[in-house]
Protein backbone atom coordinates (compact mmCIF):
# COMPACT_ATOMS: atom_id res chain seq x y z
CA UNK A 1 0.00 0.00 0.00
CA UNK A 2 1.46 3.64 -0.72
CA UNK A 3 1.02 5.89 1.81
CA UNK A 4 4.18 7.40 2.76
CA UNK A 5 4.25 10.58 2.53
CA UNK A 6 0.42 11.53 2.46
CA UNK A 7 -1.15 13.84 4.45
CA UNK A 8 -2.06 12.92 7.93
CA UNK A 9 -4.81 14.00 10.02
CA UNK A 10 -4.99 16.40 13.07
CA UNK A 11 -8.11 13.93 14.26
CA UNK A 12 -5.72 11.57 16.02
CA UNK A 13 -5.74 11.50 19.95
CA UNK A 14 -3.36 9.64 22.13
CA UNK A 15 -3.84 8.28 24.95
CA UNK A 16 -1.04 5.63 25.00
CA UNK A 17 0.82 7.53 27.85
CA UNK A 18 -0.75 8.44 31.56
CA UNK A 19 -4.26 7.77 32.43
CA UNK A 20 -6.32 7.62 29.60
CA UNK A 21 -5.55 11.25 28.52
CA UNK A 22 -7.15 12.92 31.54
CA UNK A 23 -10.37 11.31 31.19
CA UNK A 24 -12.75 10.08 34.11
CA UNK A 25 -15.96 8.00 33.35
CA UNK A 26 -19.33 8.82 34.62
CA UNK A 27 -21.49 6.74 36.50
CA UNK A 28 -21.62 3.46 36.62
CA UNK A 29 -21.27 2.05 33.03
CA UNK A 30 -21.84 -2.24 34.07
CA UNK A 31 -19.61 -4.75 35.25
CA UNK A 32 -16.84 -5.48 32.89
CA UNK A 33 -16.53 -8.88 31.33
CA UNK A 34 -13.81 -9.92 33.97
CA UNK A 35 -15.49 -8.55 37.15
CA UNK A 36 -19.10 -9.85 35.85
CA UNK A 37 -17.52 -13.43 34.96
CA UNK A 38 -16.06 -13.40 39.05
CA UNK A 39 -19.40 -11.97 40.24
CA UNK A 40 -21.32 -15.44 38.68
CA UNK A 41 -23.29 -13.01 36.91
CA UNK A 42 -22.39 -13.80 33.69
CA UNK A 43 -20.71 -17.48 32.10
CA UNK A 44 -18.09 -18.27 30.47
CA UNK A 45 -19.43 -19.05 27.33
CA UNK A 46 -21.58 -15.42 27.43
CA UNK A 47 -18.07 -13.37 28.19
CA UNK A 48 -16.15 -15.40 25.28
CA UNK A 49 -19.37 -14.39 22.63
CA UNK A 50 -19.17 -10.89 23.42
CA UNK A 51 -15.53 -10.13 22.97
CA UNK A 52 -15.48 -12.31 19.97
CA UNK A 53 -18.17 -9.47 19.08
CA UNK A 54 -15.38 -6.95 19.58
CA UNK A 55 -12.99 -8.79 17.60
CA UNK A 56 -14.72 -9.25 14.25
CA UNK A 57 -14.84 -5.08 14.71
CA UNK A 58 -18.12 -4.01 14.89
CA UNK A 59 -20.93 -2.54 16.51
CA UNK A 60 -19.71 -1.20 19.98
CA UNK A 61 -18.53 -4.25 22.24
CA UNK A 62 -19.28 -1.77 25.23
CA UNK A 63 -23.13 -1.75 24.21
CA UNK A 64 -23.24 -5.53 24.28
CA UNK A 65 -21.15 -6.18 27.45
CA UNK A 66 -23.51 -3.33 29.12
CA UNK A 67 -26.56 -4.95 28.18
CA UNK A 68 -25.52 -8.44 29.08
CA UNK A 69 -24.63 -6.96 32.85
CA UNK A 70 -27.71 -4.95 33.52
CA UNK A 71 -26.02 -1.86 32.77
CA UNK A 72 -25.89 1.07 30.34
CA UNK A 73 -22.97 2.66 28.61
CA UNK A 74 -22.45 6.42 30.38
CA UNK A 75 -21.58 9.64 29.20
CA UNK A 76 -18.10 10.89 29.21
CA UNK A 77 -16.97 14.55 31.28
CA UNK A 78 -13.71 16.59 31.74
CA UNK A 79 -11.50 15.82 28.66
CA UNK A 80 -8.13 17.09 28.77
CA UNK A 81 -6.07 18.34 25.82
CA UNK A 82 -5.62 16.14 23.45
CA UNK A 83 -2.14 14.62 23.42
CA UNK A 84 -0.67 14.32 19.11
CA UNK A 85 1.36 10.83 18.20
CA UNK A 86 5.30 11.27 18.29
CA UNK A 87 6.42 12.17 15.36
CA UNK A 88 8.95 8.95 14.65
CA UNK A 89 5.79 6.81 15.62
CA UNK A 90 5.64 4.97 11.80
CA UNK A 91 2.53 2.88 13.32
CA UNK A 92 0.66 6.19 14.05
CA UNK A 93 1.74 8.18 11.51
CA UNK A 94 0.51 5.15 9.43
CA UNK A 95 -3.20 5.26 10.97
CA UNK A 96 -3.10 8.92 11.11
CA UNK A 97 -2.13 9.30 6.93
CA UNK A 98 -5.63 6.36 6.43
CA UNK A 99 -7.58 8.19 8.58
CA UNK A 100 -6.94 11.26 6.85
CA UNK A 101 -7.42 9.18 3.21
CA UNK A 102 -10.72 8.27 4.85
CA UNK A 103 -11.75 12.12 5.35
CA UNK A 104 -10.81 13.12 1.86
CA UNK A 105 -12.63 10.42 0.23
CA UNK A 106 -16.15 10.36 2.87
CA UNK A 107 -15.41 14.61 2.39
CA UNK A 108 -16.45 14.49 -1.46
CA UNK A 109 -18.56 11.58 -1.90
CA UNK A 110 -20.73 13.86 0.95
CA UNK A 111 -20.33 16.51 -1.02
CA UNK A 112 -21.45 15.18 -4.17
CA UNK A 113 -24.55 13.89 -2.50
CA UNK A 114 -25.34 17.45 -1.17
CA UNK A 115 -24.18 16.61 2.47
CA UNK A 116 -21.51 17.58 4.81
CA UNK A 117 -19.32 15.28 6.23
CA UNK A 118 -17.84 15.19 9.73
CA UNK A 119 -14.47 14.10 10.62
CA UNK A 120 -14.35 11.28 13.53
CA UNK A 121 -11.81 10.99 15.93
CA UNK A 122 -9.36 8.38 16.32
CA UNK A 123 -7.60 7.40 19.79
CA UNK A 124 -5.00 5.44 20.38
CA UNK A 125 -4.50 3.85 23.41
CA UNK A 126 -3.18 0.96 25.66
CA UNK A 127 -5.07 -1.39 28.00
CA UNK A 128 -8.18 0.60 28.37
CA UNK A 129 -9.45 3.62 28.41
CA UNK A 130 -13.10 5.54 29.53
CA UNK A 131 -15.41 6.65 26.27
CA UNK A 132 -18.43 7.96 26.15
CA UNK A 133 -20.11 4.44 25.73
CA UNK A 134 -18.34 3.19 28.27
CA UNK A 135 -14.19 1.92 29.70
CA UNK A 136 -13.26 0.64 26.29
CA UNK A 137 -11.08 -2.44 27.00
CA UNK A 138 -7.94 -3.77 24.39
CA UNK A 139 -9.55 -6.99 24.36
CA UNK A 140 -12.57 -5.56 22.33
CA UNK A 141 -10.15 -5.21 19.53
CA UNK A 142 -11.08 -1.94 17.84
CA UNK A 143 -14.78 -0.23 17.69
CA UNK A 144 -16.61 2.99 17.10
CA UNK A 145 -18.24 4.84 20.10
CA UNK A 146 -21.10 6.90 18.10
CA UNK A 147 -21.74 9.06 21.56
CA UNK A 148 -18.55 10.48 21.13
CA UNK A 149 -18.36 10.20 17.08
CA UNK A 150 -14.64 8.50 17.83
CA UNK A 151 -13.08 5.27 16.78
CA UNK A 152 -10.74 3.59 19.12
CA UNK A 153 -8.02 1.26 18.87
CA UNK A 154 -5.20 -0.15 20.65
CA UNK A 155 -2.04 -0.75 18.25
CA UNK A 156 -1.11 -4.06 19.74
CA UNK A 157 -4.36 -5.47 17.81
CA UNK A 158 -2.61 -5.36 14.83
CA UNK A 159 -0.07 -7.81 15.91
CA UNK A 160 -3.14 -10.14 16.72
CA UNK A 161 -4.36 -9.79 13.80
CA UNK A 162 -1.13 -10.58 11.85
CA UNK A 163 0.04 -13.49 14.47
CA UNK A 164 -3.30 -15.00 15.89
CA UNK A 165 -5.65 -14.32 13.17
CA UNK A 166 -3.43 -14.71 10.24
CA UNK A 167 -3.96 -11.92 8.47
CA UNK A 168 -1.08 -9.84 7.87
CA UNK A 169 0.00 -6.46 5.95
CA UNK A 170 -0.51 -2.70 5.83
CA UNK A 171 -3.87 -2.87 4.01
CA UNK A 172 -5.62 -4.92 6.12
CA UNK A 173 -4.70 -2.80 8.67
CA UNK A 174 -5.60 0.09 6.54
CA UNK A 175 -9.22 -2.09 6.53
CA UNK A 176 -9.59 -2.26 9.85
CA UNK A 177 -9.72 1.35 10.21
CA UNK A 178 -11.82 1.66 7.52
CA UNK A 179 -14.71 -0.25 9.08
CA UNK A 180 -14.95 1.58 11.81
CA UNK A 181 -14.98 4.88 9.69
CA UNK A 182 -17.76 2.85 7.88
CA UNK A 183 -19.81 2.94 11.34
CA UNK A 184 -19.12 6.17 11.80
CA UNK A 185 -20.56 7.02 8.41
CA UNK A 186 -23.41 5.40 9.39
CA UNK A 187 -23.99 7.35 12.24
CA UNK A 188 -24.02 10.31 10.27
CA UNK A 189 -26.97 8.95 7.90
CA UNK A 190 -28.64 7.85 10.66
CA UNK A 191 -28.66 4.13 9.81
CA UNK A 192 -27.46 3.16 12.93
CA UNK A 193 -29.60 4.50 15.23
CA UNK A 194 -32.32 3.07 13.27
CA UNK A 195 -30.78 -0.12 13.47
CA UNK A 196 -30.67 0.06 17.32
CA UNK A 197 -34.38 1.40 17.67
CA UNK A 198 -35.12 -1.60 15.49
CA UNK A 199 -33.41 -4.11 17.61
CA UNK A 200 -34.89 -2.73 20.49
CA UNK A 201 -37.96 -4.41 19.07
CA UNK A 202 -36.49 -7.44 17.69
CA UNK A 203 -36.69 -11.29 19.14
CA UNK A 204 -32.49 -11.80 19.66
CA UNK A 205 -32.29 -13.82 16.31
CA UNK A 206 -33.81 -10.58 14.71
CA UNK A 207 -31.48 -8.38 16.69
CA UNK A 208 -28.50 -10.37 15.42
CA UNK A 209 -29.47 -10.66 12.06
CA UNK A 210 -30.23 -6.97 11.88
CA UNK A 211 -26.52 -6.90 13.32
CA UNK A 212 -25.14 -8.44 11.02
CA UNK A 213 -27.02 -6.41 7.78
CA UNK A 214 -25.15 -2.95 9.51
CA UNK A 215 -21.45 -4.58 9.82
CA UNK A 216 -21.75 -5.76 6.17
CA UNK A 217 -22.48 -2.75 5.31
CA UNK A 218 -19.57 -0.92 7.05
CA UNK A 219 -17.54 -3.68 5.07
CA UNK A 220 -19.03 -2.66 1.57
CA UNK A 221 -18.71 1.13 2.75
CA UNK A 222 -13.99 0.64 3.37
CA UNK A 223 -14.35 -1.24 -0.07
CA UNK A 224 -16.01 2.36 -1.05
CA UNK A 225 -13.38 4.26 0.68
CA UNK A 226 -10.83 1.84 -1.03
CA UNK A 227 -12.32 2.57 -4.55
CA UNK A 228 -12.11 5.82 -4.83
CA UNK A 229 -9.00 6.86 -2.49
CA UNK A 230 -7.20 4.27 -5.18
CA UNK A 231 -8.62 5.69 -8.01
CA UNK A 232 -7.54 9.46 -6.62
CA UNK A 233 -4.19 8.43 -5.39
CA UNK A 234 -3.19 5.07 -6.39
CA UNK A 235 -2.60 3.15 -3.31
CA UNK A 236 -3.38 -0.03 -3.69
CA UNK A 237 -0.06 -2.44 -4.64
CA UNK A 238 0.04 -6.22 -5.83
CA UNK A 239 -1.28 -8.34 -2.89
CA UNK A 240 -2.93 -4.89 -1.13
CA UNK A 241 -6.57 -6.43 -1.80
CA UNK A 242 -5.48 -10.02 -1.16
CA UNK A 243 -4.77 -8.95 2.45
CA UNK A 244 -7.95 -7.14 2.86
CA UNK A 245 -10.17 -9.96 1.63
CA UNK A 246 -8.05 -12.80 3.83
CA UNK A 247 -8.45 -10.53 6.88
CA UNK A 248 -12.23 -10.35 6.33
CA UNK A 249 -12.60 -14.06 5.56
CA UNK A 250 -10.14 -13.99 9.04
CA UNK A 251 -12.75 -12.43 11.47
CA UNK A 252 -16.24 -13.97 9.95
CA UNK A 253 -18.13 -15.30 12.70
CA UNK A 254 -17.82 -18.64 11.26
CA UNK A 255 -14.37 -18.59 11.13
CA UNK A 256 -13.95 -17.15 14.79
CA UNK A 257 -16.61 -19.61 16.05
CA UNK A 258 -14.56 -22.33 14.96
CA UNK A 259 -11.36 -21.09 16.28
CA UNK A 260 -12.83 -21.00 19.59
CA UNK A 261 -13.63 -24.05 19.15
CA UNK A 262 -17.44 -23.78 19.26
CA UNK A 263 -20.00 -25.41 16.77
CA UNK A 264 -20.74 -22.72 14.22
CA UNK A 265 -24.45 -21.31 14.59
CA UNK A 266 -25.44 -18.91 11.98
CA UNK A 267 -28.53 -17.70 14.24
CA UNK A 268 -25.69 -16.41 16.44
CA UNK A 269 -24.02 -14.39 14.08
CA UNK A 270 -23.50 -10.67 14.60
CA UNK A 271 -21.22 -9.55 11.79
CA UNK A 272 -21.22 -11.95 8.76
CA UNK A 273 -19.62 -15.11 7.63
CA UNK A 274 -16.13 -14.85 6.24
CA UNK A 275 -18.02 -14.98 2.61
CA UNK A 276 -20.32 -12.39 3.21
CA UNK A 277 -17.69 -10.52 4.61
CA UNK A 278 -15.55 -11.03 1.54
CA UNK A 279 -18.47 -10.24 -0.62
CA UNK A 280 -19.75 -6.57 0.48
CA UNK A 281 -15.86 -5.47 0.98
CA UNK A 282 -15.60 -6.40 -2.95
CA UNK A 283 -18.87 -4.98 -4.15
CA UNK A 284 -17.56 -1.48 -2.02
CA UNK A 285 -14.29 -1.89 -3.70
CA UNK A 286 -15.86 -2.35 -7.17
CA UNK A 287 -18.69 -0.22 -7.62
CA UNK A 288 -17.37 2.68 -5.43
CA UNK A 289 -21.44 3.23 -4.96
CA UNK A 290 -22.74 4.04 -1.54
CA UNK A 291 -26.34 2.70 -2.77
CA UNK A 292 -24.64 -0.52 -3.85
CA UNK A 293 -23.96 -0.76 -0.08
CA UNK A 294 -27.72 -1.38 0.42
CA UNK A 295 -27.37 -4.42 2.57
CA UNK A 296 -31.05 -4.10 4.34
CA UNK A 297 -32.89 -4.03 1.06
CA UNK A 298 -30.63 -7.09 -0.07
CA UNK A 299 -32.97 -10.83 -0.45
CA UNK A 300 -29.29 -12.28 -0.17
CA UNK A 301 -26.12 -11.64 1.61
């Protein structure tokens, strides 16, 4: 992938040194999955579920955690200055110069439609660290808080995802981020609150399947980002979408489930098979269309 030497973008927080970067959470936000697994009030099998939920990057892992403890994700107060990524940092300067790929291309194809699009906010931190949806914990792998309009994500993921998950190289980490930009565009159309309002509704197989029908579609909307940003700047090298594709075949609920070593239960799944995955990433990446990304209207998926 070439991105050395593109711009980067002044959205990037980090948190990676000190506390958090001077936040404090408010209220009571739920057990987390450790403390709530001690308590007896949630199993095994529950705790293992929801972080795979975080892994497979999706809808907020906070949300579901909250939910399965009795509690609700809380609002954020007192931020402090944000802190900017050393300059010699290549793995932040690297997320920072996607990021800011991400706000050129979501910028115009806003634009075009007649819209104006906001720029999210990226953090960077270590551990864990208070949002406003709740303490955001490593283990979630990376997710998009849309009280705050920020994605976070701690570093050390992409070494899991290279040595654990087996999918290596700078454009699926370039994907990665692009999902949760995806959610975040989302937010800004308003298709995810629908989506929860809807699943408030919902019997849970409805819930999940209506799940899964959003986190497609924030897989079709990077292969949009990837279209056009390629087609401005030329990023994408030999093997670029090779890496994308194996990383989303990599973190498809079936192919978690099994390497968990669980029986694989599509009723269960919350983000997509490894195919489906696969399949709205390429139709982004192809069509460049935002209504191609359609995944609620779509009979098949």
């Amino acid at each position: 992938m070439k991105w050395e030497g593109n711009r980067e973008s002044d959205n990037v927080e980090d948190r990676r040194n000190g506390d958090g970067g001077g936040f404090r959470g408010g209220g009571g936000g739920g057990l987390g999955p450790l403390a709530a697994l001690l308590s007896g009030r949630l199993g095994v099998g529950t705790i293992v579920i929801a972080l795979l939920g975080g892994w497979v990057l999706g809808i907020n892992p906070l949300t579901i955690l909250s939910a399965l403890s009795g509690g609700a994700p809380t609002a954020q107060v007192q931020q402090a200055p944000a802190q900017r990524p050393p300059a010699d940092d290549k793995m932040a300067k690297f997320v920072s110069t996607v990021l800011a790929d991400t706000e050129d291309v979501w910028g115009e194809v806003f634009s075009k439609g007649g819209g104006t699009y906001r720029n999210p906010k990226l953090v960077l931190f270590r551990g864990s660290t208070p949002t406003a949806c709740g303490q955001g914990q490593s283990a979630m792998g990376p997710f998009y808080c849309p009280a705050d309009q920020k994605v976070y994500i701690d570093l050390g993921f992409y070494e899991t995802l290279q040595k654990q998950l087996g999918a290596p190289g700078d454009f699926a980490q370039a994907y990665v981020i692009a999902h949760e930009v995806g959610h975040h565009v989302q937010n800004l159309l308003g298709i995810s609150a629908k989506v929860q309002e809807a699943r408030g509704r919902a019997s849970e197989a409805e819930g999940n399947a209506l799940s899964v029908r959003l986190e497609l579609q924030a897989d079709c909307f990077a292969g949009v980002w990837a279209h056009h940003a390629n087609n401005a700047r030329q990023l994408l090298e030999e093997g670029d979408v090779a890496e994308a594709m194996n990383a989303a075949a990599k973190i498809g609920d079936d192919a978690l489930q099994r390497g968990a070593g669980r029986a694989v239960v599509p009723e269960s799944f919350t983000h997509g098979s490894s195919t489906q995955r696969q399949r709205w990433f390429d139709k982004g990446l192809k069509t460049g269309s935002v209504k191609g990304c359609d995944t609620f209207s779509s009979r098949s998926l």
